[in-house]
Protein backbone atom coordinates (compact mmCIF):
# COMPACT_ATOMS: atom_id res chain seq x y z
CA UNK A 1 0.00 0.00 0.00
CA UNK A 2 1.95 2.79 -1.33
CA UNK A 3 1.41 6.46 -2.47
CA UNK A 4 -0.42 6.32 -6.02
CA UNK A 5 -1.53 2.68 -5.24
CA UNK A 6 -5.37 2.08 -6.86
CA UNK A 7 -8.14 1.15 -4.31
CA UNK A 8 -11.80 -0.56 -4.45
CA UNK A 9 -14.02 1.41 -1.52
CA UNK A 10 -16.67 -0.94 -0.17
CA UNK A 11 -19.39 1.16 -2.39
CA UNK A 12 -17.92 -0.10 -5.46
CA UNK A 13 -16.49 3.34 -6.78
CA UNK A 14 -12.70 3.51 -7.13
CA UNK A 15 -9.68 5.51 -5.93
CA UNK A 16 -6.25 6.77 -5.71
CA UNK A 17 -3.87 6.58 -2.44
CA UNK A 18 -2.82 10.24 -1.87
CA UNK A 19 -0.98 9.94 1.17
CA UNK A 20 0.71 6.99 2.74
CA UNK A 21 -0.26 5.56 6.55
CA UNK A 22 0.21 8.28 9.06
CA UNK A 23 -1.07 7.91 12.83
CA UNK A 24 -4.26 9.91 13.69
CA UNK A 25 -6.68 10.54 16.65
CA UNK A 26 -10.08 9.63 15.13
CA UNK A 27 -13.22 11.19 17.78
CA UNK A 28 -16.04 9.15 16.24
CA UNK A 29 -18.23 8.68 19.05
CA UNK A 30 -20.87 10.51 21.04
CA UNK A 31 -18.47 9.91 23.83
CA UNK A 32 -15.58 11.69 22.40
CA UNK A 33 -17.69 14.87 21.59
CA UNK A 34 -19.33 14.91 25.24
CA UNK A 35 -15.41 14.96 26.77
CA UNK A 36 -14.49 17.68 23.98
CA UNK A 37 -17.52 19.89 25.02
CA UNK A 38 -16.57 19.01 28.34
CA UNK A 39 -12.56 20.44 28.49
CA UNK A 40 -11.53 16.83 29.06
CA UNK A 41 -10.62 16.64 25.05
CA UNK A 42 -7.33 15.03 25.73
CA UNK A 43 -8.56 12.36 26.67
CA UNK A 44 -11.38 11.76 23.97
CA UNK A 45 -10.79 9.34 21.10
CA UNK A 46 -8.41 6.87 19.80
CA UNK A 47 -5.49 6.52 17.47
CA UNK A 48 -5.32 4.75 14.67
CA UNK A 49 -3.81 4.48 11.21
CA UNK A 50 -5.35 6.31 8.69
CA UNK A 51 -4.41 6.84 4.51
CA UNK A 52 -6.02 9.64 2.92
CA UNK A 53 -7.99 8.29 -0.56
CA UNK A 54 -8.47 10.44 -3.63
CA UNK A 55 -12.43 9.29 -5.11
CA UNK A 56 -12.23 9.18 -8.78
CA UNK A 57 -15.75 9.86 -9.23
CA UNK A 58 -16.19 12.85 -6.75
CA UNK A 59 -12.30 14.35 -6.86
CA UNK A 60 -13.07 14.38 -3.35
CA UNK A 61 -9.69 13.32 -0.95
CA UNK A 62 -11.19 11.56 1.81
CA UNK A 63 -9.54 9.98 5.26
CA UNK A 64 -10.11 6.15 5.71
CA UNK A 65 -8.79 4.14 8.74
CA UNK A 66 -6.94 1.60 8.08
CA UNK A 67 -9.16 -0.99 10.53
CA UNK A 68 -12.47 0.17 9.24
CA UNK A 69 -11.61 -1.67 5.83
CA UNK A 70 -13.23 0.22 3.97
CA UNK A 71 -11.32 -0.63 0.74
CA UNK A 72 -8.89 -2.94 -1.01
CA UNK A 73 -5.57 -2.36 -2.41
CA UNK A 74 -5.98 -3.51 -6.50
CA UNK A 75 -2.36 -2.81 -6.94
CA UNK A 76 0.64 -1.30 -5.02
């Protein structure tokens, strides 16, 4: 899974690999926003890898974690 590397998202549409595996705090939950409102943010969410995706059909670059698989790699 490089840089330039062409994906399959789960919805069938393709893309492009823009930027290679970099860590990242993803606040997805309820949870997370209630300690951010709160002042506790550092605490709130979780890190993870994430690759940033380039959607051919939108030109939209998007942020995908790398345990959601939401895609697969069709070559590298």
């Amino acid at each position: 899974m490089n840089e330039g590397s062409l994906v399959k998202l789960l919805s069938g549409e393709y893309g492009t690999i823009v930027r290679e595996p970099y860590p990242f705090c993803f606040t997805n939950t309820q949870t997370d926003r209630d300690l951010v409102e709160g002042g506790m943010g550092h605490l709130a969410g979780s890190y993870g890898s994430a690759i940033d995706i380039m959607h051919h059909k939108t030109g939209l670059r998007r942020r995908h974690s790398l345990a959601s698989n939401s895609f697969e790699v069709i070559n590298d």
